[in-house]
PDB file of N, CA and C in Angstrom:
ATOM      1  N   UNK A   1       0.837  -1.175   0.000  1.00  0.00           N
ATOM      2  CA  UNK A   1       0.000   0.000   0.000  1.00  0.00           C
ATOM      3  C   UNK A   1       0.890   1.249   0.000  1.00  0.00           C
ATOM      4  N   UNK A   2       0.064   2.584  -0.183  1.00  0.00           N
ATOM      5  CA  UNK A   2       0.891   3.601  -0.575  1.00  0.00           C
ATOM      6  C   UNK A   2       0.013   4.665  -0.008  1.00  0.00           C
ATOM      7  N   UNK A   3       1.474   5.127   0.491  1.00  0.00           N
ATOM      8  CA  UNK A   3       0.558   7.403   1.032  1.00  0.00           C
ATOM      9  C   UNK A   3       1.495   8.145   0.269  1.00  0.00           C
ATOM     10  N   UNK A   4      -0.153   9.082  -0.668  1.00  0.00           N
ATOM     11  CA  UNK A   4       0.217   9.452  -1.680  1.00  0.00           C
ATOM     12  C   UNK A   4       0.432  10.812  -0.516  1.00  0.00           C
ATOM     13  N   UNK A   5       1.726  11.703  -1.026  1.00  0.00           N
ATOM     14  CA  UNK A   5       2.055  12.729  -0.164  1.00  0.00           C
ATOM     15  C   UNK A   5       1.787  14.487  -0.675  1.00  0.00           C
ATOM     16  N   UNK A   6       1.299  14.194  -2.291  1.00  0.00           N
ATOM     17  CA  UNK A   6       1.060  15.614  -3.067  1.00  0.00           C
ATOM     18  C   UNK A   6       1.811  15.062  -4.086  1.00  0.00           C
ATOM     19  N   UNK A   7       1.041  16.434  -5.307  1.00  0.00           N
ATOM     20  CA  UNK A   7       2.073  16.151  -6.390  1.00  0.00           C
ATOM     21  C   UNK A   7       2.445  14.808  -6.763  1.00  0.00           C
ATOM     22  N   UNK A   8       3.015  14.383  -7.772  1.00  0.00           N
ATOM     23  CA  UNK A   8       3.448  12.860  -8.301  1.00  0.00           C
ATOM     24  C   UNK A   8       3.956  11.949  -6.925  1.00  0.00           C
ATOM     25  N   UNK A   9       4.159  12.310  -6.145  1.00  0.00           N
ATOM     26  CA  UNK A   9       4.852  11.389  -5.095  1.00  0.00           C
ATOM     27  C   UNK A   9       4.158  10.366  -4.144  1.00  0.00           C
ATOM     28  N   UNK A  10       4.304   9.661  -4.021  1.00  0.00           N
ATOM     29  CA  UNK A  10       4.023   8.593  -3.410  1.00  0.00           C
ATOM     30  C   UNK A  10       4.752   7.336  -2.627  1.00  0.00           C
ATOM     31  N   UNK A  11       4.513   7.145  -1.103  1.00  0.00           N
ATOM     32  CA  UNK A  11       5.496   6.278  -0.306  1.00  0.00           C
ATOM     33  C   UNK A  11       4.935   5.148   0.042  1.00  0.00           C
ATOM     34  N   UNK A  12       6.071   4.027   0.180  1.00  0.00           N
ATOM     35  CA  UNK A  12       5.339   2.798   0.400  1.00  0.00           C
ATOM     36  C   UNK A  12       4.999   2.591   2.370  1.00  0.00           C
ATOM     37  N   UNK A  13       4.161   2.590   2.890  1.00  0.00           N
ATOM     38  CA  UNK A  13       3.871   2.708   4.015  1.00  0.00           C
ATOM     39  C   UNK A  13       4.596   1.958   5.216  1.00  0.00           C
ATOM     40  N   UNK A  14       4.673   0.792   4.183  1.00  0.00           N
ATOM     41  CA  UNK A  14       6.134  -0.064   5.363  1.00  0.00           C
ATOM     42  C   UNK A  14       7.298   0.874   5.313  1.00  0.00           C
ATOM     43  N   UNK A  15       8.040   1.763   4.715  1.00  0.00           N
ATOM     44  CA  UNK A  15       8.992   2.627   4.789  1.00  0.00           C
ATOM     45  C   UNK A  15       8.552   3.707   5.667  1.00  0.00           C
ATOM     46  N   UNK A  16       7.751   3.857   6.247  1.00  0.00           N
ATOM     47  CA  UNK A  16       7.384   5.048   6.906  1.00  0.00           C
ATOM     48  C   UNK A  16       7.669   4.961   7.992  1.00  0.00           C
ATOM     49  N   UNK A  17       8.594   5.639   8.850  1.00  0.00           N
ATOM     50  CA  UNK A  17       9.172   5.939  10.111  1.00  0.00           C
ATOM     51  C   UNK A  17       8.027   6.966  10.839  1.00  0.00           C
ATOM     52  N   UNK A  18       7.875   7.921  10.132  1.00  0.00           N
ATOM     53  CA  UNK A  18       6.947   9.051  11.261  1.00  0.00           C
ATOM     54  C   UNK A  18       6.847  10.254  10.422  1.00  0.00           C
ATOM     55  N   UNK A  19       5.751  10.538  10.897  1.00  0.00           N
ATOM     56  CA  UNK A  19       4.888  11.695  10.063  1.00  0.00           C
ATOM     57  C   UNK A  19       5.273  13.002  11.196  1.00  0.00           C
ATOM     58  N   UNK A  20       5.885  14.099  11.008  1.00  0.00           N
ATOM     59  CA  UNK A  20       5.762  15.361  11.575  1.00  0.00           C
ATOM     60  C   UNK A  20       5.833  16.781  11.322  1.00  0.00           C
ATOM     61  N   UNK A  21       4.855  17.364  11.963  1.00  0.00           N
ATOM     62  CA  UNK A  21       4.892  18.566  12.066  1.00  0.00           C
ATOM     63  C   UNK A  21       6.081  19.816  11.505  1.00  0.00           C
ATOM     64  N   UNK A  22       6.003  20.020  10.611  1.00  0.00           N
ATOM     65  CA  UNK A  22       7.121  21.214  10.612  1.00  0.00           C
ATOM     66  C   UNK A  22       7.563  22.196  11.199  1.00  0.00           C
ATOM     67  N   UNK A  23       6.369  22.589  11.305  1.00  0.00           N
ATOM     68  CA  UNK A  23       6.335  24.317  12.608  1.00  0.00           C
ATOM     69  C   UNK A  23       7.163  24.100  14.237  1.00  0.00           C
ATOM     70  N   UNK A  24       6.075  22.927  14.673  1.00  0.00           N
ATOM     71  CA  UNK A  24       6.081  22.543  16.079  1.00  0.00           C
ATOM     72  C   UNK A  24       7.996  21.711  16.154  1.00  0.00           C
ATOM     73  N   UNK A  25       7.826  20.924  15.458  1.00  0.00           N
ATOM     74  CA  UNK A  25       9.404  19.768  15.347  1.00  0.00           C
ATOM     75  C   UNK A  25      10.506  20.272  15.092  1.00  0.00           C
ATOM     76  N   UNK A  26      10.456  21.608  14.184  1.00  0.00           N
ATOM     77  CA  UNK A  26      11.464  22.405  13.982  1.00  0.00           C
ATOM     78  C   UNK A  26      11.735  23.728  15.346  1.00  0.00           C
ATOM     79  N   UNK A  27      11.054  23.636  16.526  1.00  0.00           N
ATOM     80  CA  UNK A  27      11.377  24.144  17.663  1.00  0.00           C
ATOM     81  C   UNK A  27      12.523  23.699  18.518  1.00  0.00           C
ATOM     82  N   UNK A  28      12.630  22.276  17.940  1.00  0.00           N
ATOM     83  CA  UNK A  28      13.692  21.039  18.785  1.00  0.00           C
ATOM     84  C   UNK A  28      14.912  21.053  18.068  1.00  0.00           C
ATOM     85  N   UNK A  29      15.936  21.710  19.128  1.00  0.00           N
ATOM     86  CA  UNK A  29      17.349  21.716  18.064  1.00  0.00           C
ATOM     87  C   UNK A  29      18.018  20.251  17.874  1.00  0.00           C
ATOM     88  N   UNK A  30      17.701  19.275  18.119  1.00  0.00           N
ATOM     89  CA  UNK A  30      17.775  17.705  17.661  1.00  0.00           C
ATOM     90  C   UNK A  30      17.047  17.529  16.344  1.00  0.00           C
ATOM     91  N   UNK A  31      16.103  18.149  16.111  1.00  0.00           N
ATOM     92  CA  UNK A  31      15.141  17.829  15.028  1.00  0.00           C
ATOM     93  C   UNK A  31      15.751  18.978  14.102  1.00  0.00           C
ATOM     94  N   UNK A  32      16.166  20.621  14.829  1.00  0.00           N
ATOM     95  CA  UNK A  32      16.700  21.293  13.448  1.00  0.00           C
ATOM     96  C   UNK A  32      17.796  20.297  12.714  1.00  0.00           C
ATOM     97  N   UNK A  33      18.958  20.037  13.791  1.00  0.00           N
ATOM     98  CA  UNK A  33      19.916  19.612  13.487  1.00  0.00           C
ATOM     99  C   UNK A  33      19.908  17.921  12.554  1.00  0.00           C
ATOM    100  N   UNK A  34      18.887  17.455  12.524  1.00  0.00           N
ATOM    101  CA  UNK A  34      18.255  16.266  11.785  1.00  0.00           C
ATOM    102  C   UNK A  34      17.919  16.468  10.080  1.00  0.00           C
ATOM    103  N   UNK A  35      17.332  17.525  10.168  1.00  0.00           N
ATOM    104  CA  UNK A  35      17.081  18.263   9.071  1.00  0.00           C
ATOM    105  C   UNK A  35      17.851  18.706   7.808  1.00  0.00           C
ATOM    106  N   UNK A  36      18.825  19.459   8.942  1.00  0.00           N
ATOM    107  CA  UNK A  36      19.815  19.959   8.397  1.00  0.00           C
ATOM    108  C   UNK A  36      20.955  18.955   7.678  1.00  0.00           C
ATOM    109  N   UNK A  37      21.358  17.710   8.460  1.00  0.00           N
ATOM    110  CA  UNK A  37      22.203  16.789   8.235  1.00  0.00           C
ATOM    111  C   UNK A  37      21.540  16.388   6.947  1.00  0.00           C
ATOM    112  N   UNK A  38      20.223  16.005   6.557  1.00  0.00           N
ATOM    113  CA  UNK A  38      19.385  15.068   5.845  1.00  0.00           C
ATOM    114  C   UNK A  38      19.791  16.012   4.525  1.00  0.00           C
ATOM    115  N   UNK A  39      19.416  17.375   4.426  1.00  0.00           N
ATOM    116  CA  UNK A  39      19.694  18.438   3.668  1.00  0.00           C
ATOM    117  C   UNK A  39      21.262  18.195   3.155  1.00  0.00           C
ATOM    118  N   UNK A  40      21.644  18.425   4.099  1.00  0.00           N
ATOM    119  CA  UNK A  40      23.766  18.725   3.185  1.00  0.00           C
ATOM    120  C   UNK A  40      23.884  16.952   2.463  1.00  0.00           C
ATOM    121  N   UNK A  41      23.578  16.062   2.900  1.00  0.00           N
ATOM    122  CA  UNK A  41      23.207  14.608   2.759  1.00  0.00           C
ATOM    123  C   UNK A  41      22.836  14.587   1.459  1.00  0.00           C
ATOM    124  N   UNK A  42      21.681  14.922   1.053  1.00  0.00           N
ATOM    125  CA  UNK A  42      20.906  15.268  -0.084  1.00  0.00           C
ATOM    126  C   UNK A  42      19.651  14.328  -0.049  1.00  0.00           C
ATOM    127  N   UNK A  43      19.330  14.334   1.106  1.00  0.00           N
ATOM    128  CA  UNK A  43      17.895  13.177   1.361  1.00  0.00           C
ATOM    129  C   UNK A  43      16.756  13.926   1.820  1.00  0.00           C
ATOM    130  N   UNK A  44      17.238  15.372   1.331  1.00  0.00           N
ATOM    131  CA  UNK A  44      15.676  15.788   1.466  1.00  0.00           C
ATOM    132  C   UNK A  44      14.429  16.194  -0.002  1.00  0.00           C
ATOM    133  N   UNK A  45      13.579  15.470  -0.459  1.00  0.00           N
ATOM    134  CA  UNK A  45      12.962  15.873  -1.100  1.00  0.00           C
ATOM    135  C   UNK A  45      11.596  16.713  -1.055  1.00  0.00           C
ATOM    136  N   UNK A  46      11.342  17.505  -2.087  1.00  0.00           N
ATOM    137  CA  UNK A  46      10.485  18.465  -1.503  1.00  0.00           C
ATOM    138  C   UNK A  46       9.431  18.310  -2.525  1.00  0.00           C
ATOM    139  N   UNK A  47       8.309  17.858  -2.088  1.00  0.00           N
ATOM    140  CA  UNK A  47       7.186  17.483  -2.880  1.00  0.00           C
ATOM    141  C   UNK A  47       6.529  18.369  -3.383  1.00  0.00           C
ATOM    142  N   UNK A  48       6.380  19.776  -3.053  1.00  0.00           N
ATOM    143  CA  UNK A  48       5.814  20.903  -3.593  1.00  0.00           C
ATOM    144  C   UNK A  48       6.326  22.263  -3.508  1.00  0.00           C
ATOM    145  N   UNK A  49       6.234  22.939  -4.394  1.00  0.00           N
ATOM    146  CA  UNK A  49       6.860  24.431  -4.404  1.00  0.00           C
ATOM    147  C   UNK A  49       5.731  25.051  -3.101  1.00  0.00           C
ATOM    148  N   UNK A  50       4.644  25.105  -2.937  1.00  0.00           N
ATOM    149  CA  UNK A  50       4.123  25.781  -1.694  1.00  0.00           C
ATOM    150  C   UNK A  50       4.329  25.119  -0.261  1.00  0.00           C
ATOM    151  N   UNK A  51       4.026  26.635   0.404  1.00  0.00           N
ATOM    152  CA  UNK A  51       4.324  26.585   1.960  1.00  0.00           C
ATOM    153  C   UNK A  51       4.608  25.228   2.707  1.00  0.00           C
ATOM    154  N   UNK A  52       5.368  24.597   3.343  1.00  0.00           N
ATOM    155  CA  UNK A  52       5.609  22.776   3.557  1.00  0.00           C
ATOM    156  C   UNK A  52       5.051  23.024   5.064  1.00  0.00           C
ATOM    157  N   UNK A  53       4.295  21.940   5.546  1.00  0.00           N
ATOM    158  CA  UNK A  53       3.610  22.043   6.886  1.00  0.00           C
ATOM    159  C   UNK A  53       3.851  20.838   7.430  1.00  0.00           C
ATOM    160  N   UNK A  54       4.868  19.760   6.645  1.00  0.00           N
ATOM    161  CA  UNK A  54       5.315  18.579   7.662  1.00  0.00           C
ATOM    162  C   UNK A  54       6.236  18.000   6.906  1.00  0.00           C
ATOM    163  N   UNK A  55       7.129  17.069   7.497  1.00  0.00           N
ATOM    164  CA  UNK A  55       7.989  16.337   6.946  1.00  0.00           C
ATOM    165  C   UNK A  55       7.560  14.615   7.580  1.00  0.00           C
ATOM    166  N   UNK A  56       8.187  14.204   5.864  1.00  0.00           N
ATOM    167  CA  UNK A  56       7.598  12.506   6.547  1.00  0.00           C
ATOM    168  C   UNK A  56       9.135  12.045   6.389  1.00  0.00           C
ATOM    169  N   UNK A  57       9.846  11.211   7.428  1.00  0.00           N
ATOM    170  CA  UNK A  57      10.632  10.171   7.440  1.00  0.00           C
ATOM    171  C   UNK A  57      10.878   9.164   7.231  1.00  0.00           C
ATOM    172  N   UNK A  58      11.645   8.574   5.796  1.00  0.00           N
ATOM    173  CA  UNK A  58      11.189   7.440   5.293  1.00  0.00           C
ATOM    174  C   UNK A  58      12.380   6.535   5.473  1.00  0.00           C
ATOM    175  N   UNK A  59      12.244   4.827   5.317  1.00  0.00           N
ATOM    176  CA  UNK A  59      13.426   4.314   5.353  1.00  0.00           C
ATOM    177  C   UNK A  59      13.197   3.605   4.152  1.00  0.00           C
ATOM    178  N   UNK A  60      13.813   3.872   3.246  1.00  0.00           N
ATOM    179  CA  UNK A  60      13.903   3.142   1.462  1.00  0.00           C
ATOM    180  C   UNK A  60      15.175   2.624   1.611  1.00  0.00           C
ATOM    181  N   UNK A  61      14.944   1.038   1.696  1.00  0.00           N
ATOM    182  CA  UNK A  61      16.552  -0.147   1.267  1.00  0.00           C
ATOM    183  C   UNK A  61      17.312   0.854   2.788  1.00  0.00           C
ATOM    184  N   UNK A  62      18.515   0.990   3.274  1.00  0.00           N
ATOM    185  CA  UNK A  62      19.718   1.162   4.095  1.00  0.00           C
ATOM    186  C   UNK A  62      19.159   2.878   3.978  1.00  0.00           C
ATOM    187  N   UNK A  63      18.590   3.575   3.255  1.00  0.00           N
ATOM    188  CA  UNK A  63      18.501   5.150   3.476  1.00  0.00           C
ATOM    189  C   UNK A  63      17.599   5.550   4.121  1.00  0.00           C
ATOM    190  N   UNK A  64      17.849   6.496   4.333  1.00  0.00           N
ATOM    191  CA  UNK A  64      16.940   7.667   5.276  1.00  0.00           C
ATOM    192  C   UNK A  64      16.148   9.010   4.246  1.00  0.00           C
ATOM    193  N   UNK A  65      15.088   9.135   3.858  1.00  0.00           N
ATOM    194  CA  UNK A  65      14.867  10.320   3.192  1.00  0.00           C
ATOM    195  C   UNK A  65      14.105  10.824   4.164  1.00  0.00           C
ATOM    196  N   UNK A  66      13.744  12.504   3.741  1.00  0.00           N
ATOM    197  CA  UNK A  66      12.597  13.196   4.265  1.00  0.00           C
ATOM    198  C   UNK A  66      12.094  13.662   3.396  1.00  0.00           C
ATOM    199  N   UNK A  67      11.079  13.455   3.206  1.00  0.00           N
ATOM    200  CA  UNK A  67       9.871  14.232   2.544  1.00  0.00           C
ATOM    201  C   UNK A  67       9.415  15.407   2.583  1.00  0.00           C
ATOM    202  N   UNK A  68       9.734  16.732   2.613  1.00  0.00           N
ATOM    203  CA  UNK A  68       8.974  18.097   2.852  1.00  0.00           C
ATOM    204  C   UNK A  68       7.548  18.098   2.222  1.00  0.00           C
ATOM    205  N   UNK A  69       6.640  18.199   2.910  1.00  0.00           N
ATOM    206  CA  UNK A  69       5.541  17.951   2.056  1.00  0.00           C
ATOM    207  C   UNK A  69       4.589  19.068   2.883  1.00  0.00           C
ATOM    208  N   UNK A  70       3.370  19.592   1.622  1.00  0.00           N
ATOM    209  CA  UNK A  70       2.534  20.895   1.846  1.00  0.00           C
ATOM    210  C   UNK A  70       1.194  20.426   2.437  1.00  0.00           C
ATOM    211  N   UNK A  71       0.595  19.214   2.874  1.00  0.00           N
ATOM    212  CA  UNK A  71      -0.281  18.859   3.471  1.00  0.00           C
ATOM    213  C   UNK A  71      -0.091  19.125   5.088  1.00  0.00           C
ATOM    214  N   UNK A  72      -1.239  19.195   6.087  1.00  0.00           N
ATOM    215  CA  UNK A  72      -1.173  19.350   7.428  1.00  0.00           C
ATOM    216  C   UNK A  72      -0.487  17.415   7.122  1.00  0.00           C
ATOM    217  N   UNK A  73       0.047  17.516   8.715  1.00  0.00           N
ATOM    218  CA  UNK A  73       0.267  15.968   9.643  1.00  0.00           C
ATOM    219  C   UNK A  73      -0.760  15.749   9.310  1.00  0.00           C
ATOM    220  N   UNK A  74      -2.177  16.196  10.228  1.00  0.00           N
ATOM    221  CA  UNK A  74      -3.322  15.283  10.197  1.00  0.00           C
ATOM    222  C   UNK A  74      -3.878  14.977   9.141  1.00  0.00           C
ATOM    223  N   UNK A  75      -3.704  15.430   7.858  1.00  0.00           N
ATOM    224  CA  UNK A  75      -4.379  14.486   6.799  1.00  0.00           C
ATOM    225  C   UNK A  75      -3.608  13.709   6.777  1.00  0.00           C
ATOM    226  N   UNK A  76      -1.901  13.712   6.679  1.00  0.00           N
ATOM    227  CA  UNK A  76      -1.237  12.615   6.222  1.00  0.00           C
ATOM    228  C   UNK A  76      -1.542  11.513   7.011  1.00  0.00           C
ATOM    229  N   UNK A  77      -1.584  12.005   8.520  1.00  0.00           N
ATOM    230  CA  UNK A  77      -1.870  10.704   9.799  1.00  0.00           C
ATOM    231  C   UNK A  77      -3.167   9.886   9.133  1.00  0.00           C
ATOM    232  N   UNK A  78      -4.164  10.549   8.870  1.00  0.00           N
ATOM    233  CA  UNK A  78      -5.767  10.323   8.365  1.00  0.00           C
ATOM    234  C   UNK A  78      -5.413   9.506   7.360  1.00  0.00           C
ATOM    235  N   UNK A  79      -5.176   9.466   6.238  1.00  0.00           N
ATOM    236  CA  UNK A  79      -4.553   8.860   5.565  1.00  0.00           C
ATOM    237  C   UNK A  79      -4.096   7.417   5.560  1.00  0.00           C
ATOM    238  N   UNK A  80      -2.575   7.922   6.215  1.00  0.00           N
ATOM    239  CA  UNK A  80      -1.849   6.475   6.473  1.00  0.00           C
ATOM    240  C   UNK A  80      -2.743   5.843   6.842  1.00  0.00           C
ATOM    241  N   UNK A  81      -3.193   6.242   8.585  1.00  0.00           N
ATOM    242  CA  UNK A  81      -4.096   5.123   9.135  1.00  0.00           C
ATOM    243  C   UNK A  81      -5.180   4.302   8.475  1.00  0.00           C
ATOM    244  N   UNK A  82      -5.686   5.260   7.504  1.00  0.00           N
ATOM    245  CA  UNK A  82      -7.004   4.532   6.735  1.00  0.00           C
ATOM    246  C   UNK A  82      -6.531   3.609   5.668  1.00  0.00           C
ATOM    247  N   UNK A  83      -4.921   3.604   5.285  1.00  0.00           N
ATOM    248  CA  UNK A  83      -4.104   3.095   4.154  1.00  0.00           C
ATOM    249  C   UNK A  83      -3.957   1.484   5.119  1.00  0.00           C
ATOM    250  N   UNK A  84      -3.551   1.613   6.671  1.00  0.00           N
ATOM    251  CA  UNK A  84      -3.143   0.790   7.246  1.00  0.00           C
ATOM    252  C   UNK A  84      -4.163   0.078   7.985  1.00  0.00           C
ATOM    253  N   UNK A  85      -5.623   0.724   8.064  1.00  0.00           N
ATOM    254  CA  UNK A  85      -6.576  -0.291   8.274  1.00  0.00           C
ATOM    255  C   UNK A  85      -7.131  -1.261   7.081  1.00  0.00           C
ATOM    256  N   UNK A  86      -6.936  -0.445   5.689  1.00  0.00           N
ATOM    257  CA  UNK A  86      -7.163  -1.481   4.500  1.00  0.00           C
ATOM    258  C   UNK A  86      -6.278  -2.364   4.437  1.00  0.00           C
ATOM    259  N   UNK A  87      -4.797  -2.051   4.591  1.00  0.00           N
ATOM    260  CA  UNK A  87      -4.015  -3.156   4.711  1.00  0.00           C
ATOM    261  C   UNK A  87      -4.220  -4.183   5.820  1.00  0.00           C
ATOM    262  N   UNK A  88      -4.845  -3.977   6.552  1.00  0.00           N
ATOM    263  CA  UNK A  88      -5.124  -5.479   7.684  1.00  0.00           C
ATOM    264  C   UNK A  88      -6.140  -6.457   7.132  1.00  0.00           C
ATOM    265  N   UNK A  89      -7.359  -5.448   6.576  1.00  0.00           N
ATOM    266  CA  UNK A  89      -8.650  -6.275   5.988  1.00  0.00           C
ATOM    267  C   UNK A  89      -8.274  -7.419   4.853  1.00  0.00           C
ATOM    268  N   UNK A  90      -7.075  -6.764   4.475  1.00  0.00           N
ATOM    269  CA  UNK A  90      -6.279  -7.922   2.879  1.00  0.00           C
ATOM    270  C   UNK A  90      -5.634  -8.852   3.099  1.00  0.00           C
ATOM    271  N   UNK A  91      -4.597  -8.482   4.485  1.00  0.00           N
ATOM    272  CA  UNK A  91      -3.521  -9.590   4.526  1.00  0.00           C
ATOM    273  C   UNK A  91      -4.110 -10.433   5.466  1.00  0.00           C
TER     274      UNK A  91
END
């Protein structure tokens, strides 16, 4: 299964580490400094040219990406979860 994140992009949900907040997460100098590393790294992709209101943390094969993405958390949370209750009804 897949959370589509905006724009062409789309993640596979078993890769998904954690959905967060941009505003609030970027208060935490552990989380600037996370960011920042991911950035000089080159593992940050940015799913849309407008305003970004969360970043998703992904683990694809041995890497780490982040996602900048222009949706609130709570749709993405809304989302996943409803991605990850269809995935129980299947397997």
């Amino acid at each position: 299964m897949y959370l589509h994140l905006g724009g062409d992009t789309v993640i596979r949900k078993d890769e998904i580490i954690g959905i967060f907040d941009l505003e609030n997460s970027t208060v935490s100098p552990r989380a600037r400094e996370f960011l920042t590393e991911a950035e000089k790294n080159g593992r940050i992709v940015n799913v849309s040219s407008e305003l970004p209101k969360s970043f998703v943390v992904c683990q694809e094969n041995d890497t780490i990406k982040v996602y900048i993405c222009q949706l609130l958390p709570v749709t993405l949370i809304r989302r996943a979860s409803q991605i990850f209750r269809e995935g129980e009804r299947k397997e």
